[in-house]
C-alpha atoms as a PDB file:
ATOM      1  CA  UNK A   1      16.760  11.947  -2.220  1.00  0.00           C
ATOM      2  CA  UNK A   2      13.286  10.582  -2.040  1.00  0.00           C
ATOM      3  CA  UNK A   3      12.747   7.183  -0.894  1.00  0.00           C
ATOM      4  CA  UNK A   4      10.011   4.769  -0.092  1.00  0.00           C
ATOM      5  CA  UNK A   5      10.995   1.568   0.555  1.00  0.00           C
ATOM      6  CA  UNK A   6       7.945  -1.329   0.778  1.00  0.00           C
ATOM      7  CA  UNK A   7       8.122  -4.575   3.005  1.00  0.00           C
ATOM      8  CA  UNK A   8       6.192  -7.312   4.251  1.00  0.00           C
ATOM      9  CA  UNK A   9       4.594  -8.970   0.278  1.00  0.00           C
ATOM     10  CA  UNK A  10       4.999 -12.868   0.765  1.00  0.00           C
ATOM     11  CA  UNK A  11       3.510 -15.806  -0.040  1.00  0.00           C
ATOM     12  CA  UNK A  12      -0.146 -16.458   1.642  1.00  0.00           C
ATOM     13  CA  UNK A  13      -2.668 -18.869   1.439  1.00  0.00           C
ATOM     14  CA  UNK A  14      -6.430 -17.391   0.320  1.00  0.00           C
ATOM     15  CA  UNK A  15      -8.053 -16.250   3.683  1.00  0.00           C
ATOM     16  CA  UNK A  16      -5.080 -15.129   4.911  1.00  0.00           C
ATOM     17  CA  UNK A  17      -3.513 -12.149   6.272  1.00  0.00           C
ATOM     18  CA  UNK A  18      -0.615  -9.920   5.948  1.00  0.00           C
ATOM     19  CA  UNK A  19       0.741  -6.798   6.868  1.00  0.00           C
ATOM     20  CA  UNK A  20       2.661  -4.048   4.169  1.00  0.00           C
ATOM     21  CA  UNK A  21       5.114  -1.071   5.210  1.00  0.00           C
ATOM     22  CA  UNK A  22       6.153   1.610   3.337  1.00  0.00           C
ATOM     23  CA  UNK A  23       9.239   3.668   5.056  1.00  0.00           C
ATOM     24  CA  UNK A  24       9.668   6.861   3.705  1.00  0.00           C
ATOM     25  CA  UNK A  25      12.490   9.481   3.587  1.00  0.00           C
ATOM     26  CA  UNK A  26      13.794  12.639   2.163  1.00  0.00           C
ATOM     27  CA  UNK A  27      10.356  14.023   2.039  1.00  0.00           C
ATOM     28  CA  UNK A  28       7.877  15.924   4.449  1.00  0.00           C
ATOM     29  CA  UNK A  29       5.761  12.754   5.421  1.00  0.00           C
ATOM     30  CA  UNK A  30       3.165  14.613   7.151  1.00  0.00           C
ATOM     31  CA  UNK A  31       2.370  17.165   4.610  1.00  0.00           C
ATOM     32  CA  UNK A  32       1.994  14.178   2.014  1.00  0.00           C
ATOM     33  CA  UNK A  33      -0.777  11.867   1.014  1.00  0.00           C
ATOM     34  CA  UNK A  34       0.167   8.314   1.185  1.00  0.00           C
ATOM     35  CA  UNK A  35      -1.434   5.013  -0.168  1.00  0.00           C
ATOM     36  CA  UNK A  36      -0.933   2.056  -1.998  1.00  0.00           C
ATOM     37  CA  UNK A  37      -1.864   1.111  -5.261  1.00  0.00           C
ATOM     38  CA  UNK A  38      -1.085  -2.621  -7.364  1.00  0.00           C
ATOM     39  CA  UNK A  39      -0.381  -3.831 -10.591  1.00  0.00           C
ATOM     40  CA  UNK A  40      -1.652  -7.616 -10.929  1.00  0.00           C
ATOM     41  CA  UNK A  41      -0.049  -9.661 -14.200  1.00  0.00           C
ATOM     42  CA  UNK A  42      -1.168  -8.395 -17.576  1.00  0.00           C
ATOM     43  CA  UNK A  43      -3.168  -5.277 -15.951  1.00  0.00           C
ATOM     44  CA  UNK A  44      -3.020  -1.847 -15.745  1.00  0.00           C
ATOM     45  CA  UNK A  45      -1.273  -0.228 -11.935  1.00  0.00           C
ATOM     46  CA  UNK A  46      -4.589   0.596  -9.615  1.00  0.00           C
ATOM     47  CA  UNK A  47      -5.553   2.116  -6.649  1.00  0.00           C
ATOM     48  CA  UNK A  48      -5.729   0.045  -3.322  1.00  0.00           C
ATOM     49  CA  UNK A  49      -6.300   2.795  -0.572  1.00  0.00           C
ATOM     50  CA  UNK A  50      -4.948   6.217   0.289  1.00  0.00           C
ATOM     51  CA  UNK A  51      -4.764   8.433   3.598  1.00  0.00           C
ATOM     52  CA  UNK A  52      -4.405  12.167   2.733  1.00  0.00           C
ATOM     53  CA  UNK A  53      -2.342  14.486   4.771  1.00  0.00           C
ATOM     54  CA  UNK A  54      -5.448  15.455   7.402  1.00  0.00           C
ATOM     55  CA  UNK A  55      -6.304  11.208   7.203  1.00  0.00           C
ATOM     56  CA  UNK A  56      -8.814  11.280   5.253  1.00  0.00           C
ATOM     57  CA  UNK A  57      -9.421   7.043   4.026  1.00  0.00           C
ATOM     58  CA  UNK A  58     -10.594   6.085   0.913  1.00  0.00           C
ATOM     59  CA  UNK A  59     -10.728   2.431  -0.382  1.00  0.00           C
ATOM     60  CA  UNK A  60     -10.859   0.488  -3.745  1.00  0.00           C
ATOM     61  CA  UNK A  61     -14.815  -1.534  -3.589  1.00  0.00           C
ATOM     62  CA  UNK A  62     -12.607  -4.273  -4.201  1.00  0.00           C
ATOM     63  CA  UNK A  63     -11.029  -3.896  -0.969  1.00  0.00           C
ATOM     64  CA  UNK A  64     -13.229  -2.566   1.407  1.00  0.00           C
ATOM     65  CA  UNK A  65     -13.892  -4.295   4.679  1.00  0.00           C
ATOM     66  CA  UNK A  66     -10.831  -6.649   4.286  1.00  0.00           C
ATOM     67  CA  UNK A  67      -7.850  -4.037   4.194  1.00  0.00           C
ATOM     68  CA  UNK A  68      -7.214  -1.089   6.688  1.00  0.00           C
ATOM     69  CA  UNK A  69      -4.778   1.401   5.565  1.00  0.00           C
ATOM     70  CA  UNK A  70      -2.709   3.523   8.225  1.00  0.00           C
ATOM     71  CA  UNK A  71       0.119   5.780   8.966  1.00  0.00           C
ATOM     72  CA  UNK A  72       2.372   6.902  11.896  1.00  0.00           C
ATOM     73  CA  UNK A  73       3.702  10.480  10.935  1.00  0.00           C
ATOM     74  CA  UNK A  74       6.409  10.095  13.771  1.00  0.00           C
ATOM     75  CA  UNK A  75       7.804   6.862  12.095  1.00  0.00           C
ATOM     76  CA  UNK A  76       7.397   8.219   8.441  1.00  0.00           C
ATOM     77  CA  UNK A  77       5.633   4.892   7.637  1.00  0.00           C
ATOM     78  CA  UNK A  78       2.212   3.955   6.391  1.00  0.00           C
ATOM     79  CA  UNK A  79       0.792   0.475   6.835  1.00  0.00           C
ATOM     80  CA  UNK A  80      -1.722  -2.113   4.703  1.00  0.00           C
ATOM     81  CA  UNK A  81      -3.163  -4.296   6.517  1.00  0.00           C
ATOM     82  CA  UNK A  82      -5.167  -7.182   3.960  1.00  0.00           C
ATOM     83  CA  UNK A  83      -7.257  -9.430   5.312  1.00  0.00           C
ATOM     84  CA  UNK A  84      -9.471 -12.125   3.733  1.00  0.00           C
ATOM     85  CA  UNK A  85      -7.302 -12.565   1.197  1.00  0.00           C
ATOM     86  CA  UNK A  86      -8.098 -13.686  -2.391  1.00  0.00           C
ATOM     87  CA  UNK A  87      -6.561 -14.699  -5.193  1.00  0.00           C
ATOM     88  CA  UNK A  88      -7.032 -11.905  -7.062  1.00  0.00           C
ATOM     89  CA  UNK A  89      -5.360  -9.941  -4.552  1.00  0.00           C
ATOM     90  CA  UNK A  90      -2.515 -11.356  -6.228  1.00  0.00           C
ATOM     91  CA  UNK A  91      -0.183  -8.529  -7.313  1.00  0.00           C
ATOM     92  CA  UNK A  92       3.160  -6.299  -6.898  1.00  0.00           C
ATOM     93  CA  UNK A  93       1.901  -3.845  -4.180  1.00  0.00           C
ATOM     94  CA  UNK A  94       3.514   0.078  -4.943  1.00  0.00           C
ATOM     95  CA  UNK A  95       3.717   2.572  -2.110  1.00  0.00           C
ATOM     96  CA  UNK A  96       2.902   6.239  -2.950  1.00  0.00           C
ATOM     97  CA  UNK A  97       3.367   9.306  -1.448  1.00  0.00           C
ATOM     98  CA  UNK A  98       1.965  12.610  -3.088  1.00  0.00           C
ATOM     99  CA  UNK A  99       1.572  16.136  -2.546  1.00  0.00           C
ATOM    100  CA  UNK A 100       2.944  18.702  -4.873  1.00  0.00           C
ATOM    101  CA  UNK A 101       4.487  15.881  -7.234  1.00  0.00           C
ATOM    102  CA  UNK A 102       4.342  12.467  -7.091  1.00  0.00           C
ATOM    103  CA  UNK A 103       6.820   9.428  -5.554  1.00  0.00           C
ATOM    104  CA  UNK A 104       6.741   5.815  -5.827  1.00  0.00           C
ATOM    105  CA  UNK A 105       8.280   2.757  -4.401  1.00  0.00           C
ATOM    106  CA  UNK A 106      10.037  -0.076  -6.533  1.00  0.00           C
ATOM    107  CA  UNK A 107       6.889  -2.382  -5.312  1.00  0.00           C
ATOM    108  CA  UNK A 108       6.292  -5.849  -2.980  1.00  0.00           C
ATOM    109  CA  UNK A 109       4.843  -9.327  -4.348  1.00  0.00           C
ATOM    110  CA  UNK A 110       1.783 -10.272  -2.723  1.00  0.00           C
ATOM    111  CA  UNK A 111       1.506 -13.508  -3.921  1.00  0.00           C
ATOM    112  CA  UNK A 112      -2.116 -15.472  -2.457  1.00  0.00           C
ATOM    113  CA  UNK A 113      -2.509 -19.214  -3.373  1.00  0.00           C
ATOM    114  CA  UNK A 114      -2.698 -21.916  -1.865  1.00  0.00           C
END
């Protein structure tokens, strides 16, 4: 059974920091592209950042230069780190993991006010 299981979404005030996992299981972690995609009140899911299989990064405009995306292949977990955070970062933050079909995560509130 296929699980990915986010942590770390709290409450933070704008210019903050914080720092998402996603622990996955019950798939070949290595051989999968990972990333992270959100879904903000009233819009549609979107992409965040991804690291394919052989690390390759890409980023959302949005969020370049303020989040680093990583993984560890020998602890099955991939990491967001957001920085500078804005408001509008504001959203339920989904872990993916994809290679011949896709997986998701149930999702973490990033909530950034102050």
């Amino acid at each position: 059974q296929v699980q990915l299981v986010e942590s770390g979404g709290n409450l933070v005030q704008p210019g903050g920091s914080l720092r998402l996992s996603c622990a996955a299981s019950g798939i070949n972690f290595s051989f999968n592209n990972m990333g992270w995609y959100r879904q903000a009140p009233g819009k549609e899911r979107e992409l965040v950042a991804v690291i394919s299989s052989g690390g390759r990064i890409n980023y959302a405009d949005s969020v370049k230069g303020r989040f680093t995306i990583s993984r560890d292949n020998a602890k099955n977990t991939v990491y967001l780190q957001m920085n500078s955070l804005k408001p509008e970062d504001t959203a339920v933050y989904y872990c993916y993991a994809g290679r011949y079909r896709d997986y998701w995560g149930k999702g973490t509130l990033v909530t950034v006010s102050s």
